[in-house]
N, C-alpha and C. Protein backbone atom coordinates (compact mmCIF):
# COMPACT_ATOMS: atom_id res chain seq x y z
N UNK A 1 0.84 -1.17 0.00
CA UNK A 1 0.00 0.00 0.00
C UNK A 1 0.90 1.25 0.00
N UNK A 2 0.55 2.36 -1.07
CA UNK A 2 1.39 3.66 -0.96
C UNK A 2 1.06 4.25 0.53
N UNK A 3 2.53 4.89 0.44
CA UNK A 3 2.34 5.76 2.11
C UNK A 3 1.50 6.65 1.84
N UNK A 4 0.71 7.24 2.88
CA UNK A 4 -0.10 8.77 2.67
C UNK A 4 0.53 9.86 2.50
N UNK A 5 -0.47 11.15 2.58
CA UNK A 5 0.28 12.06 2.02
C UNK A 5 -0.99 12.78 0.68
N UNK A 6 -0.66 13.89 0.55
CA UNK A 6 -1.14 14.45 -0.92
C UNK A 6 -0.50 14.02 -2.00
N UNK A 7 -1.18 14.23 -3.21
CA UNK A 7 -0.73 13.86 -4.28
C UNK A 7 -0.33 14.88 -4.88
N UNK A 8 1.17 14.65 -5.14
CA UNK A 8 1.74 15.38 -5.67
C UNK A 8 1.46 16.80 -6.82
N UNK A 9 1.54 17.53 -6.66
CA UNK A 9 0.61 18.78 -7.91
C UNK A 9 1.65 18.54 -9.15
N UNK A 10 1.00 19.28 -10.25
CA UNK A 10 1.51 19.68 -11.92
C UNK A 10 2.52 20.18 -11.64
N UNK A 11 3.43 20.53 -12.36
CA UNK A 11 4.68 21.32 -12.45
C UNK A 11 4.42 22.86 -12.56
N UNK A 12 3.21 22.72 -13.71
CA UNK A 12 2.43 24.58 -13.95
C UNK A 12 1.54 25.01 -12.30
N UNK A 13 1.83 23.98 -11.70
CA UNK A 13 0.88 24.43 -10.34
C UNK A 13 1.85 25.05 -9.10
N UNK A 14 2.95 24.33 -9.38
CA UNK A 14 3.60 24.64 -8.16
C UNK A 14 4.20 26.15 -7.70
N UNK A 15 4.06 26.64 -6.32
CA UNK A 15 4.35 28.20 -6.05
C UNK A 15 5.91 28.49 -6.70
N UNK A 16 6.73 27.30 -5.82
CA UNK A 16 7.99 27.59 -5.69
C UNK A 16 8.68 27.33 -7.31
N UNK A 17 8.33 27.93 -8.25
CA UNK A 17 9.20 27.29 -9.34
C UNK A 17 10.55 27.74 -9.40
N UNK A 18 10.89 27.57 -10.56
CA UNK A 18 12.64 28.31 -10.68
C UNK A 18 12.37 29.86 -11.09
N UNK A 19 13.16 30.48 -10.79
CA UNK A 19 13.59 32.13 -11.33
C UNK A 19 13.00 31.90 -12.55
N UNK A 20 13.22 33.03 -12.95
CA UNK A 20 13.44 33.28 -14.70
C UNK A 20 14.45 33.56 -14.88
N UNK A 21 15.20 32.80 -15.95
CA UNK A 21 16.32 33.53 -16.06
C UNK A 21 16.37 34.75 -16.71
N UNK A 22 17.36 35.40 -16.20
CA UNK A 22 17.33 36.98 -17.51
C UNK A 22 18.40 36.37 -18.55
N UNK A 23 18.32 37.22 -19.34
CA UNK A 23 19.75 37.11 -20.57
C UNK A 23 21.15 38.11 -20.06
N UNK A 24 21.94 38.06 -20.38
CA UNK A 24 23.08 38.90 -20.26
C UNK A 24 23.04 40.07 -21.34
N UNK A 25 23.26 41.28 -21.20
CA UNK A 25 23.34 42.51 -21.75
C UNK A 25 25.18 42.80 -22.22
N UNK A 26 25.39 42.53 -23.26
CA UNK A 26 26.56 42.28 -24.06
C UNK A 26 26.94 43.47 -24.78
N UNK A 27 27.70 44.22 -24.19
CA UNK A 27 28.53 45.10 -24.55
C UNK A 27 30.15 45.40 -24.86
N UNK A 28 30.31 46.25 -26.04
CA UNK A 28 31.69 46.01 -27.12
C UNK A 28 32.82 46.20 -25.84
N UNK A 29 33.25 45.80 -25.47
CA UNK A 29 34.65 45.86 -24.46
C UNK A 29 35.50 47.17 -24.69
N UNK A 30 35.58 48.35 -25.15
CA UNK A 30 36.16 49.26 -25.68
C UNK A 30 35.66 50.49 -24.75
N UNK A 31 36.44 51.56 -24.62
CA UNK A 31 36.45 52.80 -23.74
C UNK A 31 35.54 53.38 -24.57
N UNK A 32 34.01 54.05 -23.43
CA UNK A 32 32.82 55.04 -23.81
C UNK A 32 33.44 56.29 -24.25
N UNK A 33 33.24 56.62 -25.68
CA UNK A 33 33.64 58.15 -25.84
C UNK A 33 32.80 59.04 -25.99
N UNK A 34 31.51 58.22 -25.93
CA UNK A 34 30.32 59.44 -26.65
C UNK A 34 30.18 60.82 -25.64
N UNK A 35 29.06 61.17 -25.75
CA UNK A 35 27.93 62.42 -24.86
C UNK A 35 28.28 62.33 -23.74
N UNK A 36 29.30 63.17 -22.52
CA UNK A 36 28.72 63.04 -20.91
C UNK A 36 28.56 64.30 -20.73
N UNK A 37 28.20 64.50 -19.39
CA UNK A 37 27.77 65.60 -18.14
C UNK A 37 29.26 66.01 -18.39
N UNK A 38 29.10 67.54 -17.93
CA UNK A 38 30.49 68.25 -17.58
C UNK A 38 30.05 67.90 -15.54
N UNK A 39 31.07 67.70 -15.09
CA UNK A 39 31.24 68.02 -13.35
C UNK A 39 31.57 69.57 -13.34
N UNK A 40 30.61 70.15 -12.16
CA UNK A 40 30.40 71.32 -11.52
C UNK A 40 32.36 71.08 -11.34
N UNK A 41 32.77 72.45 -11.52
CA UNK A 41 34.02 73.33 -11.11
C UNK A 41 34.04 72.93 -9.70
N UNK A 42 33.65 72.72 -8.93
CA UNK A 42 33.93 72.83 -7.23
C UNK A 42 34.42 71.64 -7.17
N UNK A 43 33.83 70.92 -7.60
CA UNK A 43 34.13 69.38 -7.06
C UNK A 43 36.10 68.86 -7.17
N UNK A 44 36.37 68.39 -6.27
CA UNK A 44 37.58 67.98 -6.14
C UNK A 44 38.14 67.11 -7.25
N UNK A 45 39.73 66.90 -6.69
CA UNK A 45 40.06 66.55 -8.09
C UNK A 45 40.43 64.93 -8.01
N UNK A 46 39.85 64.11 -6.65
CA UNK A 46 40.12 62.76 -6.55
C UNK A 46 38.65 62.89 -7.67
N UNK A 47 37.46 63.39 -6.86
CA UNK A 47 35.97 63.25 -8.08
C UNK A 47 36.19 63.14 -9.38
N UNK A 48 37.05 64.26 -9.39
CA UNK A 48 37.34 64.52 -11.34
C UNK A 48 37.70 62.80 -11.66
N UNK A 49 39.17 62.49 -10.96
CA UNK A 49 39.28 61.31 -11.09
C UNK A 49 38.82 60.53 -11.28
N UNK A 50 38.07 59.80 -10.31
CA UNK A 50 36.74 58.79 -9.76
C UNK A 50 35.75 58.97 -11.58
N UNK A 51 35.69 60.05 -11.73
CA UNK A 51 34.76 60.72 -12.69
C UNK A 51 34.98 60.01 -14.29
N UNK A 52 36.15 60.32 -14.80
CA UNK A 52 37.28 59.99 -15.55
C UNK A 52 36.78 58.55 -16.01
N UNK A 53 37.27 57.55 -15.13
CA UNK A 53 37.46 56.30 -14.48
C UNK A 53 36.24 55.81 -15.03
N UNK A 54 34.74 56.53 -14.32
CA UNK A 54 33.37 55.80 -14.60
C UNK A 54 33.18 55.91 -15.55
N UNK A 55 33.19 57.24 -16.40
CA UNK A 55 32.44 57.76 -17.21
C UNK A 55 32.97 56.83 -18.91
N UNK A 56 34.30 56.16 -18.95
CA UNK A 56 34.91 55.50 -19.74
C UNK A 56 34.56 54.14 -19.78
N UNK A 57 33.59 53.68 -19.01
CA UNK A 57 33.61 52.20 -18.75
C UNK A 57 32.41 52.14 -20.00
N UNK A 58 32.53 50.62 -20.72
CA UNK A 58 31.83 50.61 -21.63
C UNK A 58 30.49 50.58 -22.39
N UNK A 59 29.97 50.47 -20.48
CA UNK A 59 28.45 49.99 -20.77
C UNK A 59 27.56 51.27 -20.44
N UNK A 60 28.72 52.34 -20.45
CA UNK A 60 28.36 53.72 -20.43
C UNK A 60 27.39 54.23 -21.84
N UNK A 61 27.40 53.16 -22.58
CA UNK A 61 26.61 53.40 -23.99
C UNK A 61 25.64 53.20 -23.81
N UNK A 62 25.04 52.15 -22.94
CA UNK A 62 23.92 51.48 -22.47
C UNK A 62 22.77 53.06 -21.77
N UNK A 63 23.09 53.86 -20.99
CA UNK A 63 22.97 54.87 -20.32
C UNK A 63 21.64 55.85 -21.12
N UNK A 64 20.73 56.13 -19.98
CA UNK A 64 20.15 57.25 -21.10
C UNK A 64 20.39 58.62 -19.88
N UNK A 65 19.49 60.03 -20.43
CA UNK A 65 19.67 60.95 -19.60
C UNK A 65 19.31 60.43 -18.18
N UNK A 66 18.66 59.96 -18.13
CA UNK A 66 18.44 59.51 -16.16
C UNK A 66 19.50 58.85 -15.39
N UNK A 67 20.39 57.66 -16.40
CA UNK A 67 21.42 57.13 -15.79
C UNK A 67 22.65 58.24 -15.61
N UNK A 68 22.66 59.18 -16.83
CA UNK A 68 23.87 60.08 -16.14
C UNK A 68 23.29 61.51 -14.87
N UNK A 69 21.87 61.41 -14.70
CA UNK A 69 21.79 62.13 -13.80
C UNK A 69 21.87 61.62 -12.70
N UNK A 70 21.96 60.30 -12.12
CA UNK A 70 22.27 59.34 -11.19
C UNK A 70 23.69 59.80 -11.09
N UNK A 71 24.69 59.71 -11.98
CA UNK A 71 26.12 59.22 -12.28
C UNK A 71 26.40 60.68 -11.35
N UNK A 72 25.84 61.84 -11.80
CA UNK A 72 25.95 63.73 -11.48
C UNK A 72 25.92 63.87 -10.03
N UNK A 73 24.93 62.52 -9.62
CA UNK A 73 24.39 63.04 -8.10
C UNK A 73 25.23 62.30 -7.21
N UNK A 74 25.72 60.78 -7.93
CA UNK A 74 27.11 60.42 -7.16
C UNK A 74 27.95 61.19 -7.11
N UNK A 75 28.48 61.74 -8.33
CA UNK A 75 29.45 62.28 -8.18
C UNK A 75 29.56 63.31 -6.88
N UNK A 76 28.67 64.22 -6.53
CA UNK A 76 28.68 64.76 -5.24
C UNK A 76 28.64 63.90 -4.07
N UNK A 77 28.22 62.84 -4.49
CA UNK A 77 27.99 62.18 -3.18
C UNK A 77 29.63 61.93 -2.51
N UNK A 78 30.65 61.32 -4.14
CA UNK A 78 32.27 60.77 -4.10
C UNK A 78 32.45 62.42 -3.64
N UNK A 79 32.38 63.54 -3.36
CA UNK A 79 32.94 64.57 -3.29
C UNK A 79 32.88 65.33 -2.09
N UNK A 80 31.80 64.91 -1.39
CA UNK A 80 31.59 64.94 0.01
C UNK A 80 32.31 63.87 0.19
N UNK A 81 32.68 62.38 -0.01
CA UNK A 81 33.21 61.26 0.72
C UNK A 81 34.85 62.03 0.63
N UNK A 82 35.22 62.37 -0.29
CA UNK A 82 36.54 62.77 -0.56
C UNK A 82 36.97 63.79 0.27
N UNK A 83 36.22 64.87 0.61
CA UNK A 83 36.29 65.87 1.21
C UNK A 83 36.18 65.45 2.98
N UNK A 84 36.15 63.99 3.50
CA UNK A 84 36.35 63.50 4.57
C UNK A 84 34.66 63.05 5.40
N UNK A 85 33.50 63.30 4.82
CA UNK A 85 32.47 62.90 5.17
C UNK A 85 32.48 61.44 4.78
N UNK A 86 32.97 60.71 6.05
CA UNK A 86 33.10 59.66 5.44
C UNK A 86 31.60 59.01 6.25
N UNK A 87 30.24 59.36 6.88
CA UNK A 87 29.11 59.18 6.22
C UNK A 87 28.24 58.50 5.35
N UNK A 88 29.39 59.45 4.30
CA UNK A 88 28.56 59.05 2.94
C UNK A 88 29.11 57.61 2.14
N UNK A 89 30.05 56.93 2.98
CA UNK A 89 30.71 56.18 2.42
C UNK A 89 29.28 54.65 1.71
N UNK A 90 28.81 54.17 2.59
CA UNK A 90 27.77 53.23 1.98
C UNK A 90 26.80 53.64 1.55
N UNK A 91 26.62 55.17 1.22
CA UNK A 91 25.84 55.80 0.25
C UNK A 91 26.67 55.29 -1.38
N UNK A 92 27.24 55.80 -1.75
CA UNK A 92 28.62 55.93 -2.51
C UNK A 92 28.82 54.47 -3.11
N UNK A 93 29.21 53.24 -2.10
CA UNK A 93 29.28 51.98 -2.24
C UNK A 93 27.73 51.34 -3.01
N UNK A 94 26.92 51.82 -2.40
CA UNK A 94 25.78 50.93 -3.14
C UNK A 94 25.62 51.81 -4.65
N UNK A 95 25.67 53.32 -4.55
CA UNK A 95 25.72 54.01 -5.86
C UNK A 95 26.57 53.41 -6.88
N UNK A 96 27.41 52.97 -6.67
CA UNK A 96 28.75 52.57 -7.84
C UNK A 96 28.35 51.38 -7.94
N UNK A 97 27.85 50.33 -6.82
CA UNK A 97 27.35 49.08 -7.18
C UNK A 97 26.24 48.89 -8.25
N UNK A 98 24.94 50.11 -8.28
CA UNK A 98 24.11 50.20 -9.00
C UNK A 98 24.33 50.84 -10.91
N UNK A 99 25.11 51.44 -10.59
CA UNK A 99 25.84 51.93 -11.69
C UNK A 99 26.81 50.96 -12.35
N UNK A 100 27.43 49.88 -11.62
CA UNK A 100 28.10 48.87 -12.58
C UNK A 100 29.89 49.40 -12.62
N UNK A 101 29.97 49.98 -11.48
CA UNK A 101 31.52 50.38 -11.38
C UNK A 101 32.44 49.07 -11.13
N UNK A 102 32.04 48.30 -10.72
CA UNK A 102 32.80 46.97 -10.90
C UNK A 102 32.70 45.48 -11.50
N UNK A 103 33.57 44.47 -11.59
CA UNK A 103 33.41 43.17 -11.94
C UNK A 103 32.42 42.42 -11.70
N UNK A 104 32.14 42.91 -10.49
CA UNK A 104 31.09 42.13 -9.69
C UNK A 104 29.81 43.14 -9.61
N UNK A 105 29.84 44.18 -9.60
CA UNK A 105 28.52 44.77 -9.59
C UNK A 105 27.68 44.37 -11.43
N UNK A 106 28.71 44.43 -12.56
CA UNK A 106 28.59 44.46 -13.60
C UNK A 106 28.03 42.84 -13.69
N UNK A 107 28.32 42.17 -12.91
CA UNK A 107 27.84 40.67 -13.03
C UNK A 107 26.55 40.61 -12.32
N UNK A 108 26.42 40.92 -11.37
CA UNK A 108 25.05 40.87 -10.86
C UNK A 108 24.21 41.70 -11.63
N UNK A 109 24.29 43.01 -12.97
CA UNK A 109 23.63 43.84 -13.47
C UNK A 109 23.81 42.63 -14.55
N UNK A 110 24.02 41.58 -14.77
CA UNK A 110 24.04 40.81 -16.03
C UNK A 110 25.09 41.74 -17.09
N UNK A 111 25.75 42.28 -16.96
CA UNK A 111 25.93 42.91 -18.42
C UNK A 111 27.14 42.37 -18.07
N UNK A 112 27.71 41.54 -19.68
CA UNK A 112 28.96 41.70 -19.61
C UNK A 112 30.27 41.95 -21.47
N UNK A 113 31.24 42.44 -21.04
CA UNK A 113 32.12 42.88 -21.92
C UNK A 113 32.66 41.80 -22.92
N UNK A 114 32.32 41.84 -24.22
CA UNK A 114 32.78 41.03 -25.07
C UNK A 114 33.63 41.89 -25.85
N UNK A 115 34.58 40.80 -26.52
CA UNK A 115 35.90 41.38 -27.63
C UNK A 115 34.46 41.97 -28.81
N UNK A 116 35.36 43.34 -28.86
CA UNK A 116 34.88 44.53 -29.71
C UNK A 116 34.44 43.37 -31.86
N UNK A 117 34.04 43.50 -32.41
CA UNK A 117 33.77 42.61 -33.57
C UNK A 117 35.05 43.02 -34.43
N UNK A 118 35.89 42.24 -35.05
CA UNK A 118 36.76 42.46 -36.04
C UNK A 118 35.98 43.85 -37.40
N UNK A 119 36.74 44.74 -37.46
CA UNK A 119 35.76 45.38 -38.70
C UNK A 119 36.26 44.36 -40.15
N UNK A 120 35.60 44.25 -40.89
CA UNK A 120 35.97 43.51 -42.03
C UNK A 120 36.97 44.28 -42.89
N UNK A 121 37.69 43.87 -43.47
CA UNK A 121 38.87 44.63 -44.27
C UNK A 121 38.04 45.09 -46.02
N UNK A 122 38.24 46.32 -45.89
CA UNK A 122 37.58 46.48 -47.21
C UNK A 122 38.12 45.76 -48.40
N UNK A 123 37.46 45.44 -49.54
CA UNK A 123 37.96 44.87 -50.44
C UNK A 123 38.20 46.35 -51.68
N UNK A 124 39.35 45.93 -52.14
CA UNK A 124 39.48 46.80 -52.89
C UNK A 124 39.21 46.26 -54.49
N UNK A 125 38.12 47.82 -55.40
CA UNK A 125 37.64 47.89 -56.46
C UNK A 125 38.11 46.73 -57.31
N UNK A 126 37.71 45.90 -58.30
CA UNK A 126 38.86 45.57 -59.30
C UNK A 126 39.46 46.36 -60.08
N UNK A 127 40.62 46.31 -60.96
CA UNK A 127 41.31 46.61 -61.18
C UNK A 127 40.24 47.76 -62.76
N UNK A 128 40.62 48.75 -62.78
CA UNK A 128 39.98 49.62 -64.12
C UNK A 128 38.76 50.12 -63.43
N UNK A 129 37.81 49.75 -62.91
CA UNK A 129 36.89 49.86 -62.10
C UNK A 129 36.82 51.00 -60.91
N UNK A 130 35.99 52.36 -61.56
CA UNK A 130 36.13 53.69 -61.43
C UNK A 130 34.88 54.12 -60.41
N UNK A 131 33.64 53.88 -61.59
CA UNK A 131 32.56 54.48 -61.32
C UNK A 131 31.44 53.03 -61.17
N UNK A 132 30.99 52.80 -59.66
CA UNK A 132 30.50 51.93 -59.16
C UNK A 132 29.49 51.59 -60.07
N UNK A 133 28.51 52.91 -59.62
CA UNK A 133 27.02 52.99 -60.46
C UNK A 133 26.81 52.50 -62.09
N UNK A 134 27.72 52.91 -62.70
CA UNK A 134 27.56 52.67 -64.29
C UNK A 134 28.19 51.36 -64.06
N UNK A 135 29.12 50.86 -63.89
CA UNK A 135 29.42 49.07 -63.40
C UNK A 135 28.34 48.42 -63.37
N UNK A 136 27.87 48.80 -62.11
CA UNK A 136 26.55 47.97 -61.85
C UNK A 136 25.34 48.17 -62.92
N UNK A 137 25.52 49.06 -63.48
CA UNK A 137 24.13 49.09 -64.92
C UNK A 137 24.53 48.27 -65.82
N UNK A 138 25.96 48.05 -66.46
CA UNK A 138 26.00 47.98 -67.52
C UNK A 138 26.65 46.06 -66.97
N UNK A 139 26.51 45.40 -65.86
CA UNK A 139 26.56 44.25 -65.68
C UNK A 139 24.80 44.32 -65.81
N UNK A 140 24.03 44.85 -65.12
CA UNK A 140 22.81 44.55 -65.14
C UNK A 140 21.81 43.89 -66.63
N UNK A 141 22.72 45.53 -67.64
CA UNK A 141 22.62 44.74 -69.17
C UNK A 141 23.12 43.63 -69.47
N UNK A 142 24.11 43.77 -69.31
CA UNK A 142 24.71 42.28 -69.87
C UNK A 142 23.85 41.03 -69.58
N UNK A 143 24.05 41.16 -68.62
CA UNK A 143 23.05 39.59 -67.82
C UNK A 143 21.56 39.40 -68.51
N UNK A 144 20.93 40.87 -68.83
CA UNK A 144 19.91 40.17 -69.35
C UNK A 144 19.41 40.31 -70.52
């Protein structure tokens, strides 16, 4: 005789299922050069630093205006920490964690750095071969 007990539920029934997984957010491994914030003149020059540092990391592309107004308001936050309010220090720590300032914050944000894509090497014209457009017409005749 089976032991007692309930009978086991569906798989689509059960509370506890697995996560979802997310996907990883895959970005070119190469230093951000685009669009940033200028830093306010006051701010110190470890900030400028600190500043430098973030603002180059790659998934800085990823970013819209709200993420660099986050990035603006750390930055005061690193500028009071610098200036010896040290306070603000696990303010600061979870800010840079949320922002993806490290290995490990960047892993828990899923995103991670892949080798930049080879650009393909152009091929060069054949040889006599001037003017693209009339090329391509006068193969077009030919062929038909």
């Amino acid at each position: 005789m089976a032991g007692g007990g309930r009978k086991p539920k569906a798989e689509d029934a059960k509370v506890n299922r697995a996560p979802a997984t997310h996907e990883w957010t895959e970005v070119a491994d190469r230093p951000f050069t685009g669009k940033r914030p200028r830093l306010p003149a006051e701010l110190p020059a470890a900030t400028r630093e600190w500043w430098e540092r973030l603002t180059r990391l790659a998934h800085c592309v990823l970013w819209d205006d709200g993420d660099w107004q986050f990035a603006l308001d750390t930055a005061r936050v690193h500028a009071a920490f610098a200036n010896g309010d040290m306070a603000r220090a696990a303010e600061l720590r979870l800010r840079e964690r949320q922002m993806g300032s490290t290995r490990d914050a960047r892993r828990d944000l899923r995103i991670r750095y892949v080798a930049p894509e080879p650009k393909a090497p152009r091929r060069a014209p054949p040889a006599g071969i001037t003017d693209f457009e009339s090329e391509r017409a006068r193969r077009l005749l030919d062929a038909g």
